[in-house]
Protein backbone atom coordinates (compact mmCIF):
# COMPACT_ATOMS: atom_id res chain seq x y z
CA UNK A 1 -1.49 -17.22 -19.78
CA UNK A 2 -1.49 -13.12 -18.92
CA UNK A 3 0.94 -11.40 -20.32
CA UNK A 4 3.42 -8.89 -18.16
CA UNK A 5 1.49 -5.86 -18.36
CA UNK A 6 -1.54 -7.80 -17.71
CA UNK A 7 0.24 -8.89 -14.15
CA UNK A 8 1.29 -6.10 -13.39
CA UNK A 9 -2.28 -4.14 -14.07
CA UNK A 10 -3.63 -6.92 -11.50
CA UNK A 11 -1.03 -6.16 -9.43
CA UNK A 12 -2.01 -2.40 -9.58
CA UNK A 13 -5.93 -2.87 -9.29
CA UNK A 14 -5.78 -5.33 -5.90
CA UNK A 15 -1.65 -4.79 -4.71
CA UNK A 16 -2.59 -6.49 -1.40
CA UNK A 17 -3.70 -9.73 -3.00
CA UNK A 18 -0.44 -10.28 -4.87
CA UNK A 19 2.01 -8.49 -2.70
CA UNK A 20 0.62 -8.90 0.61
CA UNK A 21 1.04 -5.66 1.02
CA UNK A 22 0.78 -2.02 -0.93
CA UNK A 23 4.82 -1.52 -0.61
CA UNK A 24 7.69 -1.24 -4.06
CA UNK A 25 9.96 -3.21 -2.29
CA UNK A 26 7.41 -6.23 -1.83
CA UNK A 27 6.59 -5.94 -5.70
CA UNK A 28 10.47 -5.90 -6.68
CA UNK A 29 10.55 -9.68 -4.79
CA UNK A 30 7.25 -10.66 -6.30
CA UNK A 31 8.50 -9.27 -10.35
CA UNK A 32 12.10 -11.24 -9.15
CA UNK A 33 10.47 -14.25 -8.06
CA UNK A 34 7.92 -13.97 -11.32
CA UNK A 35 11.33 -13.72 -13.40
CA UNK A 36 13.03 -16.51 -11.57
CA UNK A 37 9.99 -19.23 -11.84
CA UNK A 38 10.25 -18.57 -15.85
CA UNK A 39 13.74 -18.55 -16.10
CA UNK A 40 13.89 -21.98 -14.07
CA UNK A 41 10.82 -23.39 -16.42
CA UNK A 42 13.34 -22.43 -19.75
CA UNK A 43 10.27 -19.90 -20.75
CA UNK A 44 12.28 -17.27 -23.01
CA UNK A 45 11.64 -13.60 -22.30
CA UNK A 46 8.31 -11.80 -24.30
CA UNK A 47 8.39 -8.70 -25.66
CA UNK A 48 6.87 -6.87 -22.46
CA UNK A 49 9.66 -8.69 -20.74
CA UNK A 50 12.21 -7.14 -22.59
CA UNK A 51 10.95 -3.79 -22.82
CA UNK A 52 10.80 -3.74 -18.94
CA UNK A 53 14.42 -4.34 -18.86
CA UNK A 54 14.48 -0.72 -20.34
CA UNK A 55 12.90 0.72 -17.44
CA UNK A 56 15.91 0.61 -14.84
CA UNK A 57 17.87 2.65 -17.51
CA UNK A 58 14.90 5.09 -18.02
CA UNK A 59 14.36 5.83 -13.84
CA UNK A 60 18.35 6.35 -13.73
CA UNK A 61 17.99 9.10 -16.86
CA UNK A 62 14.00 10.48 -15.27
CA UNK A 63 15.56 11.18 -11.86
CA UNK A 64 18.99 11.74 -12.99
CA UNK A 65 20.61 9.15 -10.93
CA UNK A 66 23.93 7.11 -12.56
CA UNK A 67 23.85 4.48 -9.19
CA UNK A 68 23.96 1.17 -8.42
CA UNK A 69 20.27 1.42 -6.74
CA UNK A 70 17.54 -0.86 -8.45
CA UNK A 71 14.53 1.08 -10.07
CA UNK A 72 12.60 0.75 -6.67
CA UNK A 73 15.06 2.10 -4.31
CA UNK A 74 15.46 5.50 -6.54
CA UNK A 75 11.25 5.62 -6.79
CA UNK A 76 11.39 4.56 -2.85
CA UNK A 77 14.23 7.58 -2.41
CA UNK A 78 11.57 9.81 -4.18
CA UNK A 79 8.48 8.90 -2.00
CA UNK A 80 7.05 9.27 1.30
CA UNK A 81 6.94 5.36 2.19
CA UNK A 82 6.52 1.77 0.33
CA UNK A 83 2.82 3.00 -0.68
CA UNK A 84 3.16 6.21 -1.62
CA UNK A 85 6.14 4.77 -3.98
CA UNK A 86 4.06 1.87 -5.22
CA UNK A 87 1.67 4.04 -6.82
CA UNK A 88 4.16 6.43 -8.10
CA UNK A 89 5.89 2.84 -9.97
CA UNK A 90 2.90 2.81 -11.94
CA UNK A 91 2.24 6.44 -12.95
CA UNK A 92 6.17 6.42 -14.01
CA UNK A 93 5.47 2.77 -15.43
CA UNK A 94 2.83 4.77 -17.59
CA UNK A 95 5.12 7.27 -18.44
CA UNK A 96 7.92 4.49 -19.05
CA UNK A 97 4.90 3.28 -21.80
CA UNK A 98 4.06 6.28 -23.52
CA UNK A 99 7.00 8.72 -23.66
CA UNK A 100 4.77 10.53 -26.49
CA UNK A 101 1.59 11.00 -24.22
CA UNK A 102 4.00 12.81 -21.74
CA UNK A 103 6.14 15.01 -23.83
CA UNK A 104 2.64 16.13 -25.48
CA UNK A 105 1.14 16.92 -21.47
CA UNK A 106 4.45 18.47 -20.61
CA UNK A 107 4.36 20.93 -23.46
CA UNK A 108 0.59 21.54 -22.91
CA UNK A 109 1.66 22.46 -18.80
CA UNK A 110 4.76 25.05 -20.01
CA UNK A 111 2.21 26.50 -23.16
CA UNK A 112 -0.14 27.31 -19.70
CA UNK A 113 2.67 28.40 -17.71
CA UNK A 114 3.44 31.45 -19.97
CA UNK A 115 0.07 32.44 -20.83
């Protein structure tokens, strides 16, 4: 069986085939529906599962927004459509990943910006 990330890097290589369409809103339904089916089978949460939980909290704190809007609507807020949002889910999904990667590019951009 794939694991999370594994779904959702399908998911990101050939959106259409699993969503139907390249749009946040229709991967929120297919990552509820994915959530659901487990829950209903009695298949406890993995790891990946459980770190992903994290990731509503960390959109709230990256775009500095203490709402009751799901992860997707505050990306969707922040985009020009459902597509243009999808693909920003999985850059920030990246940078959700590897805080460490980002702090290091971010200090690399403001060491260029004074020179």
């Amino acid at each position: 069986m794939m694991s999370f990330y594994e779904v959702l890097q399908k998911i990101k290589q050939r959106p259409s085939l699993y969503l139907g369409r390249r749009s946040i809103s229709h991967l929120q339904v297919f990552l509820d529906g994915y959530t659901l089916a487990r829950r209903e089978l009695g298949v406890p949460l993995t790891e990946q599962e459980r770190e992903f939980e994290g990731f509503q909290e960390w959109i709230e704190q990256r775009f500095n927004q203490n709402s009751t809007q799901s992860w997707d609507r505050i990306i969707l807020f922040y985009s020009e459509d459902e597509r243009d949002a999808l693909e920003r889910f999985f850059d920030l999904f990246e940078e959700f990943l590897n805080p460490d990667e980002n702090l290091e590019s971010e200090e690399r951009n403001n060491l260029k910006a004074k020179i």
